[in-house]
C-alpha atoms as a PDB file:
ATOM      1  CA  UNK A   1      18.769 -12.933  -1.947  1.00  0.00           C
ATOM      2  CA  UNK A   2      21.385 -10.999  -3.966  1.00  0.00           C
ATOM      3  CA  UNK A   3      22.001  -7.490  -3.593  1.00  0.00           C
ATOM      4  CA  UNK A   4      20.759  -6.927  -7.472  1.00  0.00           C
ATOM      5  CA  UNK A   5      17.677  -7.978  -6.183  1.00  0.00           C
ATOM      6  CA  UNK A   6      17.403  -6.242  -3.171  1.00  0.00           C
ATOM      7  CA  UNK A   7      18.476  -3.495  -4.885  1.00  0.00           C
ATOM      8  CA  UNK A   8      16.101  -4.084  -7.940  1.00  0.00           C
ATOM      9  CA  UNK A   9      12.980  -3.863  -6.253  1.00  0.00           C
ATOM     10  CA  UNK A  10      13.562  -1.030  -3.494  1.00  0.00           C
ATOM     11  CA  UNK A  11      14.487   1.104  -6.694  1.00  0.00           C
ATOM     12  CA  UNK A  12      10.835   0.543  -7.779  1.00  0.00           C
ATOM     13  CA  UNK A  13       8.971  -0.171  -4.763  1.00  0.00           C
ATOM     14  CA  UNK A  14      10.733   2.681  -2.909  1.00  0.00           C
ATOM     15  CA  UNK A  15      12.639   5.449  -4.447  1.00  0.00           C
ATOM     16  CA  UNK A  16       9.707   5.115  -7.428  1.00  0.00           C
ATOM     17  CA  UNK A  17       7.182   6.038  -4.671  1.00  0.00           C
ATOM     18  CA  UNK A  18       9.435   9.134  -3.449  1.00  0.00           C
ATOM     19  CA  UNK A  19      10.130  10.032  -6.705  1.00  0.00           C
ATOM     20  CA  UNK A  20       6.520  10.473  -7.435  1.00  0.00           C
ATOM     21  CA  UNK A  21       5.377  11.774  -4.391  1.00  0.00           C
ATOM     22  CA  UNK A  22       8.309  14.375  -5.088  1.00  0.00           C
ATOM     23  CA  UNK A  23       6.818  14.852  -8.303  1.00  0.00           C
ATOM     24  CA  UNK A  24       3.298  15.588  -6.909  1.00  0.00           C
ATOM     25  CA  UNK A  25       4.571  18.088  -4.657  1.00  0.00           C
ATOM     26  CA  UNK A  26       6.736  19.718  -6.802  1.00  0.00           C
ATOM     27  CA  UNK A  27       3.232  20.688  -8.747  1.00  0.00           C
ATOM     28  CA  UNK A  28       1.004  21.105  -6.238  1.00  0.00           C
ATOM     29  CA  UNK A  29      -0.638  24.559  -4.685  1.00  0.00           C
ATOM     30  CA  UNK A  30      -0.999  24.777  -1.165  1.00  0.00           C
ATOM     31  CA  UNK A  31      -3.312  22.192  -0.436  1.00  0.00           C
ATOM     32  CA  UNK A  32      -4.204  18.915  -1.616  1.00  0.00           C
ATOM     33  CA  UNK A  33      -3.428  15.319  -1.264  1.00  0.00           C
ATOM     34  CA  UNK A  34      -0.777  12.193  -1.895  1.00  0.00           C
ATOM     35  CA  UNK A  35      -1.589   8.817  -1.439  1.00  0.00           C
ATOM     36  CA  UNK A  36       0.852   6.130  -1.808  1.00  0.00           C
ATOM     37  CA  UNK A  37       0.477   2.531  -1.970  1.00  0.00           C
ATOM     38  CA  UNK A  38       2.107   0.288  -0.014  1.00  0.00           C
ATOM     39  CA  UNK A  39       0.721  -3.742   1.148  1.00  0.00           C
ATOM     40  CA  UNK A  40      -0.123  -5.752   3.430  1.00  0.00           C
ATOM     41  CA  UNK A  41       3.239  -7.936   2.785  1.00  0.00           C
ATOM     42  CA  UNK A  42       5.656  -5.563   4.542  1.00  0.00           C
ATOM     43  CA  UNK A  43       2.986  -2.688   5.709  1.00  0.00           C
ATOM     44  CA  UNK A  44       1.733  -5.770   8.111  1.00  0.00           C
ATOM     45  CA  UNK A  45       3.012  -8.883   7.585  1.00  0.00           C
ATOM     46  CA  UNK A  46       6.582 -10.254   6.940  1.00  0.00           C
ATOM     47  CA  UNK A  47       6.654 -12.227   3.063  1.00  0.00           C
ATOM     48  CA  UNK A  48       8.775 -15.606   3.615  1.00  0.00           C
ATOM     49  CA  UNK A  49      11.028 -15.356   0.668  1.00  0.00           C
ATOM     50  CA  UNK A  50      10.085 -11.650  -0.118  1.00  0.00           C
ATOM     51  CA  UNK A  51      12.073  -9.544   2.251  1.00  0.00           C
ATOM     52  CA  UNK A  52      13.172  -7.324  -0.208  1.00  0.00           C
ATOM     53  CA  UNK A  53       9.135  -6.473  -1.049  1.00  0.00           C
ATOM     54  CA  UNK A  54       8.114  -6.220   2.268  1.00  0.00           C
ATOM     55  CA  UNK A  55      10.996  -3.884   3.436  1.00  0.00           C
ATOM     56  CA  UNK A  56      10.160  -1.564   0.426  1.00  0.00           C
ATOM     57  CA  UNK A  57       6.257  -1.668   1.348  1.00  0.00           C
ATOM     58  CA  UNK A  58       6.895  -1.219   4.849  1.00  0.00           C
ATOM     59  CA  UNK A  59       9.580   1.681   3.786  1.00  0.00           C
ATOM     60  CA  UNK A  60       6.529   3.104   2.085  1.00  0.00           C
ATOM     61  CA  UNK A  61       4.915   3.919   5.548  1.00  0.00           C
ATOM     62  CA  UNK A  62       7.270   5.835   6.937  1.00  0.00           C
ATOM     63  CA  UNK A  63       8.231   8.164   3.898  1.00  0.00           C
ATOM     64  CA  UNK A  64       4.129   8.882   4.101  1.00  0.00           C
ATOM     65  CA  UNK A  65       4.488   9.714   7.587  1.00  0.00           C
ATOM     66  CA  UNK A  66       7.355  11.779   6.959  1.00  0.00           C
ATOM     67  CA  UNK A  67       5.892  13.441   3.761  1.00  0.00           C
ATOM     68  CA  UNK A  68       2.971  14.330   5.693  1.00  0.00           C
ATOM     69  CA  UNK A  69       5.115  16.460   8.484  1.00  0.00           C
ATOM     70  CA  UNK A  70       7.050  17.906   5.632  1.00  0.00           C
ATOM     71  CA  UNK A  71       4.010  19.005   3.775  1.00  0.00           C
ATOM     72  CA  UNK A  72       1.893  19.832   6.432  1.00  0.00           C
ATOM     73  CA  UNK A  73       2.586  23.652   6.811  1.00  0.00           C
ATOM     74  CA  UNK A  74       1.561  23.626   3.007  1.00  0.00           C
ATOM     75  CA  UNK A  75      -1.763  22.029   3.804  1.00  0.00           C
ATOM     76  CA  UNK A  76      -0.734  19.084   1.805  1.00  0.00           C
ATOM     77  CA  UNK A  77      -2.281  15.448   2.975  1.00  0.00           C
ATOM     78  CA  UNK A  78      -0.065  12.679   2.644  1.00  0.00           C
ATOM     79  CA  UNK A  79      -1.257   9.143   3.209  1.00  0.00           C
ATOM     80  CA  UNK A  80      -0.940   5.997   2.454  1.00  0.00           C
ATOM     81  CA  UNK A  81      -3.450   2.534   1.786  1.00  0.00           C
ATOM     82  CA  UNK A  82      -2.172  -1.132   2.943  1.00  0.00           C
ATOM     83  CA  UNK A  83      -4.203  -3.557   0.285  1.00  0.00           C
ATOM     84  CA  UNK A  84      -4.703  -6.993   1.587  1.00  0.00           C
ATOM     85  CA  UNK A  85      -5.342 -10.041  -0.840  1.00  0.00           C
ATOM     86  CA  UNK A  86      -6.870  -8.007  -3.729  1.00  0.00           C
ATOM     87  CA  UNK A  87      -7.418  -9.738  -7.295  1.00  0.00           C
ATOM     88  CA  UNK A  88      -5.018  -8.417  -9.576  1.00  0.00           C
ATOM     89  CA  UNK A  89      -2.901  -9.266 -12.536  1.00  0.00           C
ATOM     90  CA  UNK A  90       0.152  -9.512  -9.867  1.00  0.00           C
ATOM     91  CA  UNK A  91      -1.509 -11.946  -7.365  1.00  0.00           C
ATOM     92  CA  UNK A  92      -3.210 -13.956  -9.664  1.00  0.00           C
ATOM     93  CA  UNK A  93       0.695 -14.463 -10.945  1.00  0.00           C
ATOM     94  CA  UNK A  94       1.235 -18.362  -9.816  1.00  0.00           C
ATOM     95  CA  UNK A  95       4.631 -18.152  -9.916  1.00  0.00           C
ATOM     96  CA  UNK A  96       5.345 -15.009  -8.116  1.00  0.00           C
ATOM     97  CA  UNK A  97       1.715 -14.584  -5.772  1.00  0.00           C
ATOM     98  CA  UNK A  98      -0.697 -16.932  -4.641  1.00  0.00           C
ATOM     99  CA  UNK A  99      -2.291 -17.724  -8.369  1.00  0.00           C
ATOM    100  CA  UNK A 100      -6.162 -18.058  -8.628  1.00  0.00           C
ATOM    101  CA  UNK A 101      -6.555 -21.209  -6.873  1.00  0.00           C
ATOM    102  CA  UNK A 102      -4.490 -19.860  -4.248  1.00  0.00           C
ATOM    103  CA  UNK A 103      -6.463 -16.543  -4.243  1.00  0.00           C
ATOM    104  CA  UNK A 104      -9.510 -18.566  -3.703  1.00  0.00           C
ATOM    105  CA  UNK A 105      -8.387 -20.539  -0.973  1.00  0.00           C
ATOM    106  CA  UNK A 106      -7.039 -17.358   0.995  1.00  0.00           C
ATOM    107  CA  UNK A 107     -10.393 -15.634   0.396  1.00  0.00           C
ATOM    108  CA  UNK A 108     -12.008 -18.214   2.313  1.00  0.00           C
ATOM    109  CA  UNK A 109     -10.251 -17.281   5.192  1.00  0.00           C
ATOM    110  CA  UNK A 110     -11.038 -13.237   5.239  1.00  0.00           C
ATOM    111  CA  UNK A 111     -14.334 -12.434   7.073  1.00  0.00           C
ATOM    112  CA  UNK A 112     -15.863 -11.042   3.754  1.00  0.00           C
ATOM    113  CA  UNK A 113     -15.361 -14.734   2.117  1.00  0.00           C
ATOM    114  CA  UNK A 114     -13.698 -13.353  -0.983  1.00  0.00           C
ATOM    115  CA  UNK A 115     -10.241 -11.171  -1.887  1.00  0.00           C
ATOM    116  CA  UNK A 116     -10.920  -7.700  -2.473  1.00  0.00           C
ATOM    117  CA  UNK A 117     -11.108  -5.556  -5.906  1.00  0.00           C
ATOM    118  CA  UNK A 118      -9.064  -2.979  -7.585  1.00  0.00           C
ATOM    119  CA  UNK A 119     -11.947  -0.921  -7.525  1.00  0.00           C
ATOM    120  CA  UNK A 120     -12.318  -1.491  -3.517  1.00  0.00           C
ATOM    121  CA  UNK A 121      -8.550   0.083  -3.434  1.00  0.00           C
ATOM    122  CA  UNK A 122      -9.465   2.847  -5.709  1.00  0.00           C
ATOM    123  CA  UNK A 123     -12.618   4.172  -4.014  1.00  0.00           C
ATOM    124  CA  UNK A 124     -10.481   4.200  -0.370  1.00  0.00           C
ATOM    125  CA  UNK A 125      -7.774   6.617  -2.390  1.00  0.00           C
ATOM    126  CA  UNK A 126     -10.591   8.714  -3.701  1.00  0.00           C
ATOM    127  CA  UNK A 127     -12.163   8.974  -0.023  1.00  0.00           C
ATOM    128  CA  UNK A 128      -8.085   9.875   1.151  1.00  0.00           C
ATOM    129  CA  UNK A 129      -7.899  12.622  -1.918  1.00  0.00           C
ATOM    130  CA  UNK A 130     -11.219  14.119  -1.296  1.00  0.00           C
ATOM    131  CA  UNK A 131     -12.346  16.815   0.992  1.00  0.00           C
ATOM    132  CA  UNK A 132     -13.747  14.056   3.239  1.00  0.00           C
ATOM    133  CA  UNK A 133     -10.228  13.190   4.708  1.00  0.00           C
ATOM    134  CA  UNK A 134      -9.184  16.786   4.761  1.00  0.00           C
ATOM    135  CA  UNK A 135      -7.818  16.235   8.466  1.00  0.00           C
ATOM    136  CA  UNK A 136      -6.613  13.040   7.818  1.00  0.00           C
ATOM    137  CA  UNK A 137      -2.732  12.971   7.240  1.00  0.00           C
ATOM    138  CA  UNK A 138       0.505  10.860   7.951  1.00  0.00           C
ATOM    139  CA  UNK A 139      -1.979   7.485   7.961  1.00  0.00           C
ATOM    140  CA  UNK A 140      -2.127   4.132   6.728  1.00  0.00           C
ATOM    141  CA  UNK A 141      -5.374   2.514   5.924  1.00  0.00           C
ATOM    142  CA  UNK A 142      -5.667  -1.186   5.751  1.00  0.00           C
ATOM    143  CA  UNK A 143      -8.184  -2.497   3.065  1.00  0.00           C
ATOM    144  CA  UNK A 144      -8.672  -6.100   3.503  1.00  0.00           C
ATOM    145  CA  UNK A 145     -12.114  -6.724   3.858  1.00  0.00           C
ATOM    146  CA  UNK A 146     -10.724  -7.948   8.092  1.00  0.00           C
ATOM    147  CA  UNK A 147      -7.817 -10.043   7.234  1.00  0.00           C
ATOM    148  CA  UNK A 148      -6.229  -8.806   9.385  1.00  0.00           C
ATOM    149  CA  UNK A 149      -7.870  -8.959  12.761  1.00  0.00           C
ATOM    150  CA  UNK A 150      -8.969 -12.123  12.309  1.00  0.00           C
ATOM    151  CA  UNK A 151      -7.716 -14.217  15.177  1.00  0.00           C
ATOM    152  CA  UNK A 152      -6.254 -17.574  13.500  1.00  0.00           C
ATOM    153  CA  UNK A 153      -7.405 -20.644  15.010  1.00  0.00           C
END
C-alpha cells in the first residue's frame, strides 16, 4: 500500500468524519445528537488488502468516544453505527466489495439469511438522534442482522 493511498482514504474516511462532526457542533445548542458511521471492516473485523479502510473505520470509534466526553457537559450525544454487509452501491462494487453474487453468498451466512438495507442503517441513526437514546452516548451499535456473533463452523 502506498502512502497516497493510505493517506487518500483516512483524509475521507477520517478527518471527513471529524470535520463534520466539528461542523455539527459548531451549530448545535446545548443538546442534541451526532452519529457517525463507521463499518464492520475496521469497527470489527480486519479487511485483507484494506488496511487503510479499516484503520479509518476503526479510527471512527474512538473520535465518537472522544466526541462524546468532549460534548457531554453540553448535553450533546455522540455515537456511532458499525453496518455489517448492507446492499449498497459500494458493496455491490465487484471490483472493490463483494459484488452481487458475492453479496448473496455472504447473506447466506448471517442469521437473518439476507444482507441488510440502507434503510435498516437509517432507522438505527434515527433511534440514536431521537429522544429515545437520550442517555445513550460514546457507543457503537453494530447492525448486521447477527453477523457477527455467529460462531463459524
Amino acid at each position: 500500500m502506498t502512502d497516497e493511498r493510505w493517506h487518500d482514504m483516512l483524509n475521507v474516511d477520517l478527518t471527513g468524519v471529524l470535520r463534520t462532526l466539528r461542523a455539527g457542533a459548531e451549530r448545535m445548542t446545548d443538546g442534541g445528537a451526532l452519529v457517525a458511521v463507521s463499518s464492520i471492516a475496521g469497527g470489527v473485523y480486519g479487511w485483507e488488502e484494506h488496511a487503510h479502510y479499516a484503520a479509518a473505520k476503526a479510527g471512527v470509534l474512538g473520535l465518537v468516544r472522544s466526541v462524546a466526553v468532549e460534548l457531554g457537559p453540553r448535553q450533546i450525544r455522540a455515537n456511532a453505527v458499525i453496518p455489517g454487509l448492507i446492499e449498497t452501491p459500494q458493496s455491490l462494487d465487484p471490483v472493490n466489495s463483494l459484488g452481487p453474487e458475492g453479496l448473496q453468498r455472504a447473506g447466506k451466512d448471517i442469521p437473518w439469511g439476507r444482507v441488510g438495507t440502507p434503510e435498516e442503517v437509517a432507522s438505527v441513526i434515527g433511534f440514536l438522534t431521537s429522544d429515545e437514546s437520550r442517555y445513550i452516548t460514546g457507543q457503537a451499535l453494530v447492525v448486521d442482522g447477527g453477523l457477527t456473533v455467529k460462531m463459524r463452523a
